[in-house]
PDB file of N, CA and C in Angstrom:
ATOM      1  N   UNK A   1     -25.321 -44.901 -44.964  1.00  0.00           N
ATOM      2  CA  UNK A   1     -24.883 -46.288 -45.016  1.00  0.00           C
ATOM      3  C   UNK A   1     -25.514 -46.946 -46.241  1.00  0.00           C
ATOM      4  N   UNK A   2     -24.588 -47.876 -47.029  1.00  0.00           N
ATOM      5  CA  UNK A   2     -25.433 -48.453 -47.997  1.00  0.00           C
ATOM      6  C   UNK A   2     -25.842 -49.931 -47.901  1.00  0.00           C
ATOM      7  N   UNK A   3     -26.582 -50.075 -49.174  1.00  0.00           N
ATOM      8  CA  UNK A   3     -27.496 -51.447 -48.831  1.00  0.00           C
ATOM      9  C   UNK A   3     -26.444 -52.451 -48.184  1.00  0.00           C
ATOM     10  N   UNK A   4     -25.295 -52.244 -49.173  1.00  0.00           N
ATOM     11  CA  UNK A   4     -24.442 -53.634 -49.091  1.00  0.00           C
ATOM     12  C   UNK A   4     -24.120 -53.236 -47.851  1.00  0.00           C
ATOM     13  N   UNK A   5     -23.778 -52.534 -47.116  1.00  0.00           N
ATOM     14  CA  UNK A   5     -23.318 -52.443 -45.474  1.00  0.00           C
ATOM     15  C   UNK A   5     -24.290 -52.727 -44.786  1.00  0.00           C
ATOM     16  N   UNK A   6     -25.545 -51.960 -44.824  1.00  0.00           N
ATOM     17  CA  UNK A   6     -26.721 -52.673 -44.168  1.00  0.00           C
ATOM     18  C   UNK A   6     -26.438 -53.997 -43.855  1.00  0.00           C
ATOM     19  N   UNK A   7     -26.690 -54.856 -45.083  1.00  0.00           N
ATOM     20  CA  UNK A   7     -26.473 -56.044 -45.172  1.00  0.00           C
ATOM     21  C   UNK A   7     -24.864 -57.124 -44.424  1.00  0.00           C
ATOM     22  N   UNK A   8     -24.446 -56.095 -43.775  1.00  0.00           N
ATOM     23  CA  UNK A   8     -23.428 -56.627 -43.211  1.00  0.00           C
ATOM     24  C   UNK A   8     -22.621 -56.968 -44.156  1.00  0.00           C
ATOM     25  N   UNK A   9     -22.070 -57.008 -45.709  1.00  0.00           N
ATOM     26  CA  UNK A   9     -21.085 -57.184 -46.121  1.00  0.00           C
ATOM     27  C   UNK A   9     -20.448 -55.798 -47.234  1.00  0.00           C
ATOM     28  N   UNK A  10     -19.534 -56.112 -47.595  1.00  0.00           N
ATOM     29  CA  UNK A  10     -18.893 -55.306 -48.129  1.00  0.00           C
ATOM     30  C   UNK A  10     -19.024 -55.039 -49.747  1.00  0.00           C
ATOM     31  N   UNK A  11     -18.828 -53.786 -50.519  1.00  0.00           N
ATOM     32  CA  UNK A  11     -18.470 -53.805 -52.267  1.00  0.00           C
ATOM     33  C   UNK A  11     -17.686 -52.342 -52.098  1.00  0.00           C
ATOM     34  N   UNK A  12     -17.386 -52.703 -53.483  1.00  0.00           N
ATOM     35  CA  UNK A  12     -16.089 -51.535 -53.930  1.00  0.00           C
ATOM     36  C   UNK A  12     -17.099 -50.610 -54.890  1.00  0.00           C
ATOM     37  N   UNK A  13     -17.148 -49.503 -54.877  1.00  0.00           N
ATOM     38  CA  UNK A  13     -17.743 -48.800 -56.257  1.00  0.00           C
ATOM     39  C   UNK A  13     -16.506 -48.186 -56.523  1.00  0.00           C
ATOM     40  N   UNK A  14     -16.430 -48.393 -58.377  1.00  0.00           N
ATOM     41  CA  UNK A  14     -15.582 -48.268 -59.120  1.00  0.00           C
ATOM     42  C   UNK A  14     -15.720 -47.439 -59.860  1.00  0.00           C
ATOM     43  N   UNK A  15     -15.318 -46.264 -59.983  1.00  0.00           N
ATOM     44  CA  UNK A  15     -15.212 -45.407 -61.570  1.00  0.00           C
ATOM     45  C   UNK A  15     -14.487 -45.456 -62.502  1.00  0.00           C
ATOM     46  N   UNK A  16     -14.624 -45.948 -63.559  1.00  0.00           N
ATOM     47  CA  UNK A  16     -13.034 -45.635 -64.434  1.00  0.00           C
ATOM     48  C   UNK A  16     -13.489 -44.315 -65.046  1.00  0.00           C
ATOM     49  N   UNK A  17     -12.262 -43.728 -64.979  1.00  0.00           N
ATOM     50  CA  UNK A  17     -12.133 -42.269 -65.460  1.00  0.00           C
ATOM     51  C   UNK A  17     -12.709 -42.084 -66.735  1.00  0.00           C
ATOM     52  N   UNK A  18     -13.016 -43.338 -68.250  1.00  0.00           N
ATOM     53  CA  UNK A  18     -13.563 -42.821 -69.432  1.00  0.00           C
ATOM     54  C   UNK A  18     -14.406 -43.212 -69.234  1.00  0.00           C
ATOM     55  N   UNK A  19     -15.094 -43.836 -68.398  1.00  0.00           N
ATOM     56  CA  UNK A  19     -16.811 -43.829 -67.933  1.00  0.00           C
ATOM     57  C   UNK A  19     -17.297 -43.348 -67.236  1.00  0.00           C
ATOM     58  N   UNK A  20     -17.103 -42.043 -66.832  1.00  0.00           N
ATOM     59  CA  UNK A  20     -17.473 -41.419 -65.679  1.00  0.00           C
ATOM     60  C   UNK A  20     -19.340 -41.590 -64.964  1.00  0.00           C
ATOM     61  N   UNK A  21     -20.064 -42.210 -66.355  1.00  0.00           N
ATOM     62  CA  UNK A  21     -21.775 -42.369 -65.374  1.00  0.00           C
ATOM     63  C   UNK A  21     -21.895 -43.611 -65.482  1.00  0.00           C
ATOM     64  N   UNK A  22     -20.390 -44.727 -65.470  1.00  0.00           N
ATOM     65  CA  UNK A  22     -20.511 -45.846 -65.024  1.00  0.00           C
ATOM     66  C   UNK A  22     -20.122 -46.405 -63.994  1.00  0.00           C
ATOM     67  N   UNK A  23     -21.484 -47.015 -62.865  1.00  0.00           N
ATOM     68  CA  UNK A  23     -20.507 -47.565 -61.621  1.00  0.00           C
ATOM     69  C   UNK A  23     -20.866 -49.034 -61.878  1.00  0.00           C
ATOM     70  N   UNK A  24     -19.790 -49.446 -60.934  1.00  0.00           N
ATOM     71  CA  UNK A  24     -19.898 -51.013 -60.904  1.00  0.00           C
ATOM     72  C   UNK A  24     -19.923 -51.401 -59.854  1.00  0.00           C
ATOM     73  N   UNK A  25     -20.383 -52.820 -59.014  1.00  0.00           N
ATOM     74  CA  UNK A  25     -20.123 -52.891 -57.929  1.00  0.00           C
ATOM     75  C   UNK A  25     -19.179 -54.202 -57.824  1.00  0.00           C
ATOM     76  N   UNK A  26     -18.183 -54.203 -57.314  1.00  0.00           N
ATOM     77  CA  UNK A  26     -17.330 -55.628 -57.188  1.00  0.00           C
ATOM     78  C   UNK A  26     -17.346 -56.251 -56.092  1.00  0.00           C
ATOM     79  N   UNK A  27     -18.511 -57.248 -55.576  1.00  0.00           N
ATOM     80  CA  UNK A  27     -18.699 -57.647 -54.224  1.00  0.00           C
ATOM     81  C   UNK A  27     -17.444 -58.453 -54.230  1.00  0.00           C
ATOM     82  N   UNK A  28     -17.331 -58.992 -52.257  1.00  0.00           N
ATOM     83  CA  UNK A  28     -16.435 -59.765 -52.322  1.00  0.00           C
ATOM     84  C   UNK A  28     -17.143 -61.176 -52.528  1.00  0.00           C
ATOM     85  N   UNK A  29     -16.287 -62.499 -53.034  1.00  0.00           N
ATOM     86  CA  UNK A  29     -16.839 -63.688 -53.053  1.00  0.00           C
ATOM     87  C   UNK A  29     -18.230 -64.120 -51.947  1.00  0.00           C
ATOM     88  N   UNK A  30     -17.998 -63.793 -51.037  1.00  0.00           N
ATOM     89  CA  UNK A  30     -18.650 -63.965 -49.877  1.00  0.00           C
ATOM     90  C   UNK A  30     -20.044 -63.461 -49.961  1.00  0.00           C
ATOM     91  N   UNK A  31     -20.119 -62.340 -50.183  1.00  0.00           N
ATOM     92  CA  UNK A  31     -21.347 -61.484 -50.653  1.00  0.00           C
ATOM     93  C   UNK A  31     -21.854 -61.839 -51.553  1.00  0.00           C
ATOM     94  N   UNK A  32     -21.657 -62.154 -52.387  1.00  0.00           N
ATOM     95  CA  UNK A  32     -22.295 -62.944 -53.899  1.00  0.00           C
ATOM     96  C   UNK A  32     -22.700 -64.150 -53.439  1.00  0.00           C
ATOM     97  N   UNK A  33     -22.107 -64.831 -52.615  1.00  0.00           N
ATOM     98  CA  UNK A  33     -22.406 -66.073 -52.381  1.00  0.00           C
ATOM     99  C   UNK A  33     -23.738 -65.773 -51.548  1.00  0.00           C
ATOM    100  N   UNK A  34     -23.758 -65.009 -51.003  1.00  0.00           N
ATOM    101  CA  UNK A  34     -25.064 -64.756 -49.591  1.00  0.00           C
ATOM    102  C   UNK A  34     -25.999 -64.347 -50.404  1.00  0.00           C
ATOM    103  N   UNK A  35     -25.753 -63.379 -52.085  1.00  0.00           N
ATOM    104  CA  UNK A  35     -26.704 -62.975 -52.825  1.00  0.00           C
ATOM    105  C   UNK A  35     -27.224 -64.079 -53.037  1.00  0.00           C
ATOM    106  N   UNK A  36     -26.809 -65.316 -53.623  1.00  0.00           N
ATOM    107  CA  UNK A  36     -27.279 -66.179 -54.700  1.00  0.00           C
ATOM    108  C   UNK A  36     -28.021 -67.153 -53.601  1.00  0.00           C
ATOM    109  N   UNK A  37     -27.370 -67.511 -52.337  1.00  0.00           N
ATOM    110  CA  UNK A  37     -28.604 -68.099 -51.642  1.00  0.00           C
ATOM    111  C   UNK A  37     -29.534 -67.390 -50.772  1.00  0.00           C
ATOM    112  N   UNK A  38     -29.690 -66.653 -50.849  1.00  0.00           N
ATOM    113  CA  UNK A  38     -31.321 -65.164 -51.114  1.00  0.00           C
ATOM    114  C   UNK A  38     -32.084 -65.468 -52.306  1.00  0.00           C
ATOM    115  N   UNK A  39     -31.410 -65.467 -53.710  1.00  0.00           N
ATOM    116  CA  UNK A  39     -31.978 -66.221 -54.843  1.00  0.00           C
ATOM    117  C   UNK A  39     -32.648 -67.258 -54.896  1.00  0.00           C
ATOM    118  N   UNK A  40     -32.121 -68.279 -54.058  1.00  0.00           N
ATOM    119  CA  UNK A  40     -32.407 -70.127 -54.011  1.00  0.00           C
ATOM    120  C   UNK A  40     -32.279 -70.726 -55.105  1.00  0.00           C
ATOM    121  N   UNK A  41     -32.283 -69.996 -56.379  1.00  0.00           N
ATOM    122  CA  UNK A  41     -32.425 -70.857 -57.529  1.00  0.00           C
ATOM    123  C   UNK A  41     -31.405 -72.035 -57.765  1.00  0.00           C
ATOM    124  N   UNK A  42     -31.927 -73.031 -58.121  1.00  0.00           N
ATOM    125  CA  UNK A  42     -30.789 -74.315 -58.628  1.00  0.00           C
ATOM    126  C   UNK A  42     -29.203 -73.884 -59.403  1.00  0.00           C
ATOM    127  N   UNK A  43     -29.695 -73.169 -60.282  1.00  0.00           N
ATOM    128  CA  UNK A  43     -28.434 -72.765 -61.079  1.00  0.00           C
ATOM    129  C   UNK A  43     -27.640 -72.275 -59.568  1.00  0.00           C
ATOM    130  N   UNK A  44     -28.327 -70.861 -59.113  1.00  0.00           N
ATOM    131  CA  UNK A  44     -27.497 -70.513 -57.638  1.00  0.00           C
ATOM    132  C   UNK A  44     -26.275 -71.428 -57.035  1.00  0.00           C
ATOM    133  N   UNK A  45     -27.401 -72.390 -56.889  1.00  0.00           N
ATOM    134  CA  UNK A  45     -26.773 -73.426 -56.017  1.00  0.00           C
ATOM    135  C   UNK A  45     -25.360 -74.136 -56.427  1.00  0.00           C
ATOM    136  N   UNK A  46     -25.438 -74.338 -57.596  1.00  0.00           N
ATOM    137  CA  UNK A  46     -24.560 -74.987 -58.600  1.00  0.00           C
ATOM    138  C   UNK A  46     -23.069 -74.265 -58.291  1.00  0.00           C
ATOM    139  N   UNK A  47     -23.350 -72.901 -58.414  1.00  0.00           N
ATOM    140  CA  UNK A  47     -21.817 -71.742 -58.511  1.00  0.00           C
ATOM    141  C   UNK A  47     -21.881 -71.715 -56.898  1.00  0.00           C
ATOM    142  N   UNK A  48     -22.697 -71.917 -56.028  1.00  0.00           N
ATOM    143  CA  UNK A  48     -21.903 -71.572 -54.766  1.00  0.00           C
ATOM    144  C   UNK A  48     -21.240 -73.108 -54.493  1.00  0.00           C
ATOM    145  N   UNK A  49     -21.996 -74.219 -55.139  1.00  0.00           N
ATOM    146  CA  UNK A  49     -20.748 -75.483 -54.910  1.00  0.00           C
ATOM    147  C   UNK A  49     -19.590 -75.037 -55.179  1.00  0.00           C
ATOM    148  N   UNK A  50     -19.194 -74.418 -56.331  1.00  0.00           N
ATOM    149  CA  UNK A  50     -18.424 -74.187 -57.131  1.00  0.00           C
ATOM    150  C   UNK A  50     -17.466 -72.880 -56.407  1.00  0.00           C
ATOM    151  N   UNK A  51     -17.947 -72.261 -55.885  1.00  0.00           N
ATOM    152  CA  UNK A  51     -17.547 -70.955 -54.808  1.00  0.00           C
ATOM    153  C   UNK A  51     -16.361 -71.662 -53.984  1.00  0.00           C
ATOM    154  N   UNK A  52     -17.719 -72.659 -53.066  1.00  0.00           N
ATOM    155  CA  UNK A  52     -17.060 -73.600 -51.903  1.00  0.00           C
ATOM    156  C   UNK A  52     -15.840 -74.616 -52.412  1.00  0.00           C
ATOM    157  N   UNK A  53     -16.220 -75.563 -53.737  1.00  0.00           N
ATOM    158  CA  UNK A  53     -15.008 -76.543 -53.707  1.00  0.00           C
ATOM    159  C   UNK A  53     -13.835 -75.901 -54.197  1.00  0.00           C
ATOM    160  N   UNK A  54     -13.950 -74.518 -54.908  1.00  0.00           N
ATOM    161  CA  UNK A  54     -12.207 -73.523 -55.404  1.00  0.00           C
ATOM    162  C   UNK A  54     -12.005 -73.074 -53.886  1.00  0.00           C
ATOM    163  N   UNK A  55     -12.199 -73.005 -53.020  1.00  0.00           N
ATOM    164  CA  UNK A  55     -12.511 -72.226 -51.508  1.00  0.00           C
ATOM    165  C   UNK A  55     -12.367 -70.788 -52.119  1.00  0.00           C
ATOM    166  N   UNK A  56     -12.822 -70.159 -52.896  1.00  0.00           N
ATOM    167  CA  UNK A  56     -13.286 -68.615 -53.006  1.00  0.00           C
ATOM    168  C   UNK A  56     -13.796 -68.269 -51.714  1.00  0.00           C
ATOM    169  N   UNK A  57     -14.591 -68.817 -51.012  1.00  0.00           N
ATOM    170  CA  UNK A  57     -15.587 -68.765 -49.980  1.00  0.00           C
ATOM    171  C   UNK A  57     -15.416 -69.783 -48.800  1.00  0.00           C
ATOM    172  N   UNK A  58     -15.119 -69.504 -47.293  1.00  0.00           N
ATOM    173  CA  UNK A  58     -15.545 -70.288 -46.594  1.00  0.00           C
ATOM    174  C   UNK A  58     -16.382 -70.940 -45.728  1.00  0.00           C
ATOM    175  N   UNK A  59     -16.871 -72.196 -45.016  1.00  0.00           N
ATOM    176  CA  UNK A  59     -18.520 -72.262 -44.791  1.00  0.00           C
ATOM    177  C   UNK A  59     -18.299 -71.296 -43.564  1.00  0.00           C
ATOM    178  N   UNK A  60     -17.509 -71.134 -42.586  1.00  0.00           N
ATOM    179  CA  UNK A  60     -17.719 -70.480 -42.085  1.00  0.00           C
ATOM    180  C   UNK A  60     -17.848 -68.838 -42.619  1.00  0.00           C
ATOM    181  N   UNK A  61     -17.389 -67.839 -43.240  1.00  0.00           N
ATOM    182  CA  UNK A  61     -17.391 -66.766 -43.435  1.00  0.00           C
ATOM    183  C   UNK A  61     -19.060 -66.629 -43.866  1.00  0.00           C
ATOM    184  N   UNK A  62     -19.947 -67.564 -45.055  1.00  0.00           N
ATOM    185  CA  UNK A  62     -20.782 -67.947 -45.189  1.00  0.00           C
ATOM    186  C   UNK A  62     -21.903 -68.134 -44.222  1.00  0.00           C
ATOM    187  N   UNK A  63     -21.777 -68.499 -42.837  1.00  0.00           N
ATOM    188  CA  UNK A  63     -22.486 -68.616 -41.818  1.00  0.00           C
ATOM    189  C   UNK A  63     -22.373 -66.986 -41.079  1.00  0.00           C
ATOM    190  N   UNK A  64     -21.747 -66.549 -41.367  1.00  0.00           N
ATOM    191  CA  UNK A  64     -21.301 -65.379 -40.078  1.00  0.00           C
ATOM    192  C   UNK A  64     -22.146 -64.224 -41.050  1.00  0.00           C
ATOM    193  N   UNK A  65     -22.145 -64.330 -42.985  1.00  0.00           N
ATOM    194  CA  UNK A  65     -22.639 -63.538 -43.619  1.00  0.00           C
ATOM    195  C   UNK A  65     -23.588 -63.221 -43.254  1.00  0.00           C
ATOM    196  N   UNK A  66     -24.640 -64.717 -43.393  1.00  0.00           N
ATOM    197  CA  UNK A  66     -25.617 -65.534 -43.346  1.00  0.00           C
ATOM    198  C   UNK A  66     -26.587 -64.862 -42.112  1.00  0.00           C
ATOM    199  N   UNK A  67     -25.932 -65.301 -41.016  1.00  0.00           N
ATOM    200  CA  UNK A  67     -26.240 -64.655 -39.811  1.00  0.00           C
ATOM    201  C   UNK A  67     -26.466 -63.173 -39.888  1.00  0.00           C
ATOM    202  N   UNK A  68     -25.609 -62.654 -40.622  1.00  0.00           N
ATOM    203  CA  UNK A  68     -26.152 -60.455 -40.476  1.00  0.00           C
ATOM    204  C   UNK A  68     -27.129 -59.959 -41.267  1.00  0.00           C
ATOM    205  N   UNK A  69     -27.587 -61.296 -41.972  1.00  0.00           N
ATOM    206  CA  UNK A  69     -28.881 -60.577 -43.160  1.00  0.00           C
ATOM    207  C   UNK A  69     -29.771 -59.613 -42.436  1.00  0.00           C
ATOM    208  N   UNK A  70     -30.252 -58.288 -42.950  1.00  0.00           N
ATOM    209  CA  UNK A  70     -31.317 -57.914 -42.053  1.00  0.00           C
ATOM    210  C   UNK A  70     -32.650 -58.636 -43.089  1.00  0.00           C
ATOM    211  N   UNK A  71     -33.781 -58.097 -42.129  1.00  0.00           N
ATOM    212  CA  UNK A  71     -34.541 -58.313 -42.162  1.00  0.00           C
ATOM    213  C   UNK A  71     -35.104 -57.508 -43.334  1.00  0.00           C
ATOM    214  N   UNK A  72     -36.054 -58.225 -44.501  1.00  0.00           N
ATOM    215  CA  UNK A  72     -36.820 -59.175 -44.271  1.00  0.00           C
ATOM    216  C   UNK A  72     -35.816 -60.834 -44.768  1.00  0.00           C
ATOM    217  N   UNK A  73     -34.839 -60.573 -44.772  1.00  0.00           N
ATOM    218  CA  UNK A  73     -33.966 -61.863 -45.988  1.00  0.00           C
ATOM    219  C   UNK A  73     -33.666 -62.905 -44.408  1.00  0.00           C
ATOM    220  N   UNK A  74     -33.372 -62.439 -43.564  1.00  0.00           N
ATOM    221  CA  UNK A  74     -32.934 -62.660 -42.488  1.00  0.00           C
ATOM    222  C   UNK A  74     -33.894 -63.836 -41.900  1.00  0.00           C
ATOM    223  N   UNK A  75     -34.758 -64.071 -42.504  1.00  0.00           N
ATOM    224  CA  UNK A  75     -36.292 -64.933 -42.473  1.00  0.00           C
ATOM    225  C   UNK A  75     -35.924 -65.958 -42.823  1.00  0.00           C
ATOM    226  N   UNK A  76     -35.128 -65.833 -43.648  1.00  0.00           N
ATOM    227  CA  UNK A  76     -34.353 -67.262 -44.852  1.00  0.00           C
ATOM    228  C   UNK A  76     -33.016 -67.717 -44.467  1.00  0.00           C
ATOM    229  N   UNK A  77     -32.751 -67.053 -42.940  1.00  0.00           N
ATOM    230  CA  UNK A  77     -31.725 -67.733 -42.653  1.00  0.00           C
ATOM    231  C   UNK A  77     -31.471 -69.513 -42.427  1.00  0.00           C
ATOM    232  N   UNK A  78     -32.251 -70.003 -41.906  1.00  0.00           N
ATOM    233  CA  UNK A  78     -32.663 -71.162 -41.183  1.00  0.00           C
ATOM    234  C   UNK A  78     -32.458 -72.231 -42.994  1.00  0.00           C
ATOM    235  N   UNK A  79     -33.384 -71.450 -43.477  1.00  0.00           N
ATOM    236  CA  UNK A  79     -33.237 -72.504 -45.050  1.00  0.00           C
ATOM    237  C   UNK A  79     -31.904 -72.313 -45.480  1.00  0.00           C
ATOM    238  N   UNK A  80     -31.249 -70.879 -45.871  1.00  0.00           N
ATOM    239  CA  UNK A  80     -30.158 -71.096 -46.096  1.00  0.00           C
ATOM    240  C   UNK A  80     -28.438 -71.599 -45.493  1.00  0.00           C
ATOM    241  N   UNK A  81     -28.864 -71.248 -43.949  1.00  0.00           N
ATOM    242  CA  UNK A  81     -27.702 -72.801 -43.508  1.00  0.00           C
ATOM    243  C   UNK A  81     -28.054 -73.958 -43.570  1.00  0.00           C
ATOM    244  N   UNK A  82     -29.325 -74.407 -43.916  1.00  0.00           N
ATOM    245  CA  UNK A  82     -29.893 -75.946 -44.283  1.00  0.00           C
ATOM    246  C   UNK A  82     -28.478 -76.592 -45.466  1.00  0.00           C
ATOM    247  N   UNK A  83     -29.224 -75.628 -46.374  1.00  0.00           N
ATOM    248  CA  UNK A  83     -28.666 -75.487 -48.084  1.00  0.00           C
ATOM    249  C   UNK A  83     -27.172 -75.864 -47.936  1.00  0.00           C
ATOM    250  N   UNK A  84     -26.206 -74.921 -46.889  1.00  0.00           N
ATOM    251  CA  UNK A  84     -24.610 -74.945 -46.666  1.00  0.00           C
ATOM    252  C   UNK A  84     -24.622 -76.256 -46.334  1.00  0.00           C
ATOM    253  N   UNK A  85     -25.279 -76.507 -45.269  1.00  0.00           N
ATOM    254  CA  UNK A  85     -24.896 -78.087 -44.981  1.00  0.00           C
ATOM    255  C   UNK A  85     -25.174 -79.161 -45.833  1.00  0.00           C
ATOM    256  N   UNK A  86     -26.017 -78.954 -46.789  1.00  0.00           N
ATOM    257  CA  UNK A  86     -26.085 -80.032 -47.883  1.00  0.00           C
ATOM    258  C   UNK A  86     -25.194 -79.818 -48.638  1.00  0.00           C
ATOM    259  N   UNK A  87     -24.464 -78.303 -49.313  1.00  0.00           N
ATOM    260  CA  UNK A  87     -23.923 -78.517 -50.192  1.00  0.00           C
ATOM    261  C   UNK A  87     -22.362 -78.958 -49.721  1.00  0.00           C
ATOM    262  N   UNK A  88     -22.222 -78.659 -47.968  1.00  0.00           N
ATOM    263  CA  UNK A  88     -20.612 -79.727 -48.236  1.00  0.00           C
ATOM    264  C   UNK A  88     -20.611 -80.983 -47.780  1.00  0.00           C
ATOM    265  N   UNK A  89     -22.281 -81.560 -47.634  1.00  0.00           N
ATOM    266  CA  UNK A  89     -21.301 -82.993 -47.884  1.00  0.00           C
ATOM    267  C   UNK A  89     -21.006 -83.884 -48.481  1.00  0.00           C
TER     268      UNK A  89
END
């Protein structure tokens, strides 16, 4: 199982055929968003407004992410649905 499943969400690993010892990972919106408030940083904060007001992301999908963190991130749940609720209102 990998991290990102651990973590209860999902990514794609990608090969393109003329890069063969290049992977990439293409999370979904959702996952990036759960990365960046793990981060906390201000800038963070800024692009998940920005996540939320394009709706890339919804608060709920965000809460349900939120909720599967394992542990030790899973500690930071409580601050980071704080954060959701400030940033929609």
């Amino acid at each position: 199982m990998s991290r990102e499943q651990r973590a209860g969400g999902t990514a794609r690993r990608r090969r393109e055929p003329e890069h063969r010892r290049v992977r990439g990972l293409c999370l979904e919106p959702a996952d990036l968003a759960v990365s960046k408030f793990v981060a906390g940083r201000e800038k963070d904060v800024a692009f998940l407004r920005v996540l939320l007001r394009e709706r890339m992301v919804s608060i709920d999908e965000l809460r349900r992410r939120i909720g599967k963190l394992p542990l030790p991130w899973s500690r930071e749940a409580p601050r980071m649905l704080a954060t959701v609720e400030t940033i929609v209102r």
